[in-house]
N, C-alpha and C. Protein backbone atom coordinates (compact mmCIF):
# COMPACT_ATOMS: atom_id res chain seq x y z
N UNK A 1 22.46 -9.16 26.09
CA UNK A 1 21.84 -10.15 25.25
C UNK A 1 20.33 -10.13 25.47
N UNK A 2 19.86 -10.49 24.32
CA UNK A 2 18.35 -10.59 24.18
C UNK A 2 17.61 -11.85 24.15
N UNK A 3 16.87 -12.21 25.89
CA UNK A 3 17.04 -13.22 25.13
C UNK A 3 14.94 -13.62 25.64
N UNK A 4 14.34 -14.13 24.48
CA UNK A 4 13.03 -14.79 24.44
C UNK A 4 12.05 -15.18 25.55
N UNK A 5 11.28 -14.88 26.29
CA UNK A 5 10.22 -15.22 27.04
C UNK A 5 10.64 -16.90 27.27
N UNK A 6 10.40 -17.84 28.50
CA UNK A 6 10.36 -19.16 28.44
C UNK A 6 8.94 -18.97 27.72
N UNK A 7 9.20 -20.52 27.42
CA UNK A 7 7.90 -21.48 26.22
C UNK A 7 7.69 -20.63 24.68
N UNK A 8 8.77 -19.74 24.64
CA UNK A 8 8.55 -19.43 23.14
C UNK A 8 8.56 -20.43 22.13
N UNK A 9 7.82 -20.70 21.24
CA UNK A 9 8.77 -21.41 19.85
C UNK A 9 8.97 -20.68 18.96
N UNK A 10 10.28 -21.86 18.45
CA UNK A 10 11.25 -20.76 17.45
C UNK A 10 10.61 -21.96 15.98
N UNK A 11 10.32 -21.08 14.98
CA UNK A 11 10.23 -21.49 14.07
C UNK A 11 11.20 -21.35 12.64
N UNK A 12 11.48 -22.48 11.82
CA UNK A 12 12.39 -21.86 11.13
C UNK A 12 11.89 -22.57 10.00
N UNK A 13 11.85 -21.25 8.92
CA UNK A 13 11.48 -21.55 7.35
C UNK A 13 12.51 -22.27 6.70
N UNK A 14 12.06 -23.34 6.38
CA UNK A 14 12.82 -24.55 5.54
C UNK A 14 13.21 -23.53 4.29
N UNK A 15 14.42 -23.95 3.57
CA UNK A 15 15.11 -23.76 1.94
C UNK A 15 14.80 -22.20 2.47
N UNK A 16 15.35 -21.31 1.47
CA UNK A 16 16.78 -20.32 1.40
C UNK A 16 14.60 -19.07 0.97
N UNK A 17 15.43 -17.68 1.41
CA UNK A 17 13.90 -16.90 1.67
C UNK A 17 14.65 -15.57 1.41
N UNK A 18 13.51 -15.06 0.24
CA UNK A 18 14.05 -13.51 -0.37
C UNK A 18 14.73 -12.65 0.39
N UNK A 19 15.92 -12.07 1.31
CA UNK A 19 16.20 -11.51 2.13
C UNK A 19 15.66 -9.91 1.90
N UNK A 20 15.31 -9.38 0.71
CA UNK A 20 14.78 -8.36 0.69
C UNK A 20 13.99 -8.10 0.94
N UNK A 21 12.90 -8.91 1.48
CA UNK A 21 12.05 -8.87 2.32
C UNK A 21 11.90 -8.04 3.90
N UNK A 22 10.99 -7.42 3.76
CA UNK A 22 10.42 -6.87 5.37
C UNK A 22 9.90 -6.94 6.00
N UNK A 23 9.32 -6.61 6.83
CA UNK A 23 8.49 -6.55 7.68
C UNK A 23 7.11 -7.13 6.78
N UNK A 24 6.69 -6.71 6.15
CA UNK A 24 5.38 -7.09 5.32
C UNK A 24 5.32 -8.10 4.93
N UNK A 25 6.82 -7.97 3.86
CA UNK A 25 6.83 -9.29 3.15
C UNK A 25 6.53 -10.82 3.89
N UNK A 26 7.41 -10.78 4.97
CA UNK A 26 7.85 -11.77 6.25
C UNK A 26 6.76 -12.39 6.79
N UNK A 27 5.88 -11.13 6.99
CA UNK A 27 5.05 -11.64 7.62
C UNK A 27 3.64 -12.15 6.81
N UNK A 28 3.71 -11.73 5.51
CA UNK A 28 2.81 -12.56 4.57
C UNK A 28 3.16 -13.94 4.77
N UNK A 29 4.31 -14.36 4.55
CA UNK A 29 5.43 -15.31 3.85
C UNK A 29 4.45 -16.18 5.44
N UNK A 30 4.94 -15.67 6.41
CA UNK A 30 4.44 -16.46 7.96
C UNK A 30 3.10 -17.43 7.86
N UNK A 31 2.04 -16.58 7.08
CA UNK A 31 0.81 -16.75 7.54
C UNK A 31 -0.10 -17.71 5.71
N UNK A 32 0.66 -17.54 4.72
CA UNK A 32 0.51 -17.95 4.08
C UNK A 32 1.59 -19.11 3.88
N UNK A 33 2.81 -19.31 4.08
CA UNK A 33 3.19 -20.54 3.78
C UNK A 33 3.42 -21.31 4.90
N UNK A 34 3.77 -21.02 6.04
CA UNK A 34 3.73 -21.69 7.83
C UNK A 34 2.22 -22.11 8.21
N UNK A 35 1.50 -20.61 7.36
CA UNK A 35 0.09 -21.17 8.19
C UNK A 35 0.11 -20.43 9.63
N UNK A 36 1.07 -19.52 10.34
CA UNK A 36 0.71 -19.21 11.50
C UNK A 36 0.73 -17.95 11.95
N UNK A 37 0.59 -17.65 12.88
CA UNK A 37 0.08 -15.92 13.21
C UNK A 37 1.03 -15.03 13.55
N UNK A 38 1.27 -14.36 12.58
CA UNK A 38 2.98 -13.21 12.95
C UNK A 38 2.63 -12.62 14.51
N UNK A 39 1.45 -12.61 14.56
CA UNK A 39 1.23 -11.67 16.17
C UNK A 39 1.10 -12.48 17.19
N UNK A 40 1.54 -13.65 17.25
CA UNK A 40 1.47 -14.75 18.40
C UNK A 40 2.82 -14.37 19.16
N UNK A 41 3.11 -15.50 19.53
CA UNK A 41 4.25 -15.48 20.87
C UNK A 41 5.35 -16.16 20.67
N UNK A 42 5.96 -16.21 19.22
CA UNK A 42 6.74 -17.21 18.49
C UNK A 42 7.18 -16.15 17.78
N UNK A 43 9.19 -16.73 17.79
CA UNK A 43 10.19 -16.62 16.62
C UNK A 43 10.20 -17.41 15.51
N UNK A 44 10.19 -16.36 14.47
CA UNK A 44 9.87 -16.81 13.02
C UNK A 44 11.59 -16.48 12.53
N UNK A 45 12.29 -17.80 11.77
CA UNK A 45 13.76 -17.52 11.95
C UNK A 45 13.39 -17.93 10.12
N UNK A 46 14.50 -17.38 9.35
CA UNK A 46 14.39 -17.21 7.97
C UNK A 46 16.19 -17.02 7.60
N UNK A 47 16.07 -17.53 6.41
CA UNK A 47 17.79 -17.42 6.15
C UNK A 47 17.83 -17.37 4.37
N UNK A 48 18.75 -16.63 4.58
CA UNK A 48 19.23 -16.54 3.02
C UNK A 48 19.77 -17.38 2.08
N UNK A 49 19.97 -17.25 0.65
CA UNK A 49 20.23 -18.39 -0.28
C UNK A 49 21.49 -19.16 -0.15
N UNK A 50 22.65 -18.08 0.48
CA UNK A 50 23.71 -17.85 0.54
C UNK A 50 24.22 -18.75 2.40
N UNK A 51 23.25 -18.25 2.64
CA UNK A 51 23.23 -19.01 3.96
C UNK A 51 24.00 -17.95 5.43
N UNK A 52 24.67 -16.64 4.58
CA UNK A 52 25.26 -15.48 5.72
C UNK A 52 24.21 -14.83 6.21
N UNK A 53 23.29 -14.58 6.08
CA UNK A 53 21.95 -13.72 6.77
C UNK A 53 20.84 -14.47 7.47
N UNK A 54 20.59 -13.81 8.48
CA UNK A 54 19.45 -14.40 9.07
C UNK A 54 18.35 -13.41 9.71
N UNK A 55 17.00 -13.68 9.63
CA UNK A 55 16.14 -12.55 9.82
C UNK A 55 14.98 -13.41 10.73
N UNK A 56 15.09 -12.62 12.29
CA UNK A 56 14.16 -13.32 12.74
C UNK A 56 13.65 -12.31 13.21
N UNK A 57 12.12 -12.76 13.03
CA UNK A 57 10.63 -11.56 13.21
C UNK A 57 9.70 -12.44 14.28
N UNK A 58 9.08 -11.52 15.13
CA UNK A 58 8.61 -11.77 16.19
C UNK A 58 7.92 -10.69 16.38
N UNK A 59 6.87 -10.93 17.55
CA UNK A 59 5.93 -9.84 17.86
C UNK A 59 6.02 -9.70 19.73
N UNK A 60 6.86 -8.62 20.12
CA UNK A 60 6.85 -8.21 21.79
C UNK A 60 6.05 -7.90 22.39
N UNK A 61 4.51 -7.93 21.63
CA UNK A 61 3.40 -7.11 22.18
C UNK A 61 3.34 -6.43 22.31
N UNK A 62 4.30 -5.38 21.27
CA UNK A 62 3.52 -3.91 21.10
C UNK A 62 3.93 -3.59 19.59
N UNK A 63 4.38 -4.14 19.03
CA UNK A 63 5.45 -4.14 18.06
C UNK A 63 5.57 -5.14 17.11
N UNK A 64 5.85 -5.87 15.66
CA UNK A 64 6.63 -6.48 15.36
C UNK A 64 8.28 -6.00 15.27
N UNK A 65 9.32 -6.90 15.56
CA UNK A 65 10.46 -6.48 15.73
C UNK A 65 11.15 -7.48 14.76
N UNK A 66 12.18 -6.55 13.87
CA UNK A 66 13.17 -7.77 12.93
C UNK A 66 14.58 -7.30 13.05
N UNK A 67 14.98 -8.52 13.89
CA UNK A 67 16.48 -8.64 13.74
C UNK A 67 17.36 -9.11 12.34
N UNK A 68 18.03 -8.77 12.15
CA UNK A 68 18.79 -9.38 11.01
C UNK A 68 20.13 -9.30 11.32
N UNK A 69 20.91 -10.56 11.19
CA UNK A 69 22.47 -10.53 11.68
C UNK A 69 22.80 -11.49 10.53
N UNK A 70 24.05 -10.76 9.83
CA UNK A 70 25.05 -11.30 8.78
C UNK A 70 25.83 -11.88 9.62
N UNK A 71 26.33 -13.33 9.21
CA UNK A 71 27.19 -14.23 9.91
C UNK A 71 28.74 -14.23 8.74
């Protein structure tokens, strides 16, 4: 298991988010509608219309990294 640095925050985008979205998209989506910095020290958690997908993007400091797990 993978699990987050202590004092991370997890952030999560309110109402349902294009899942076709990537890496790019995501991280526009971060900094223009959150307002906050994809390259900080925070999980950015995002979910689909449908509500089975979830896509959380984060930055490990070397990397952005996106998980995505169908529930």
């Amino acid at each position: 298991m993978i699990a987050p640095p202590a004092g991370v925050r997890v952030w999560l985008a309110a109402g349902p988010t294009d899942m076709r979205r990537g890496f790019e998209g995501l991280a526009r989506l971060m900094q223009e509608v959150l307002g906050r910095d994809p390259f900080s020290d925070h999980v950015f958690a995002f979910r689909g219309r449908r509500g089975h997908l979830v896509k959380l993007l984060f930055w490990d400091g070397q990397e952005l990294v996106l998980y995505t797990k169908r529930l």
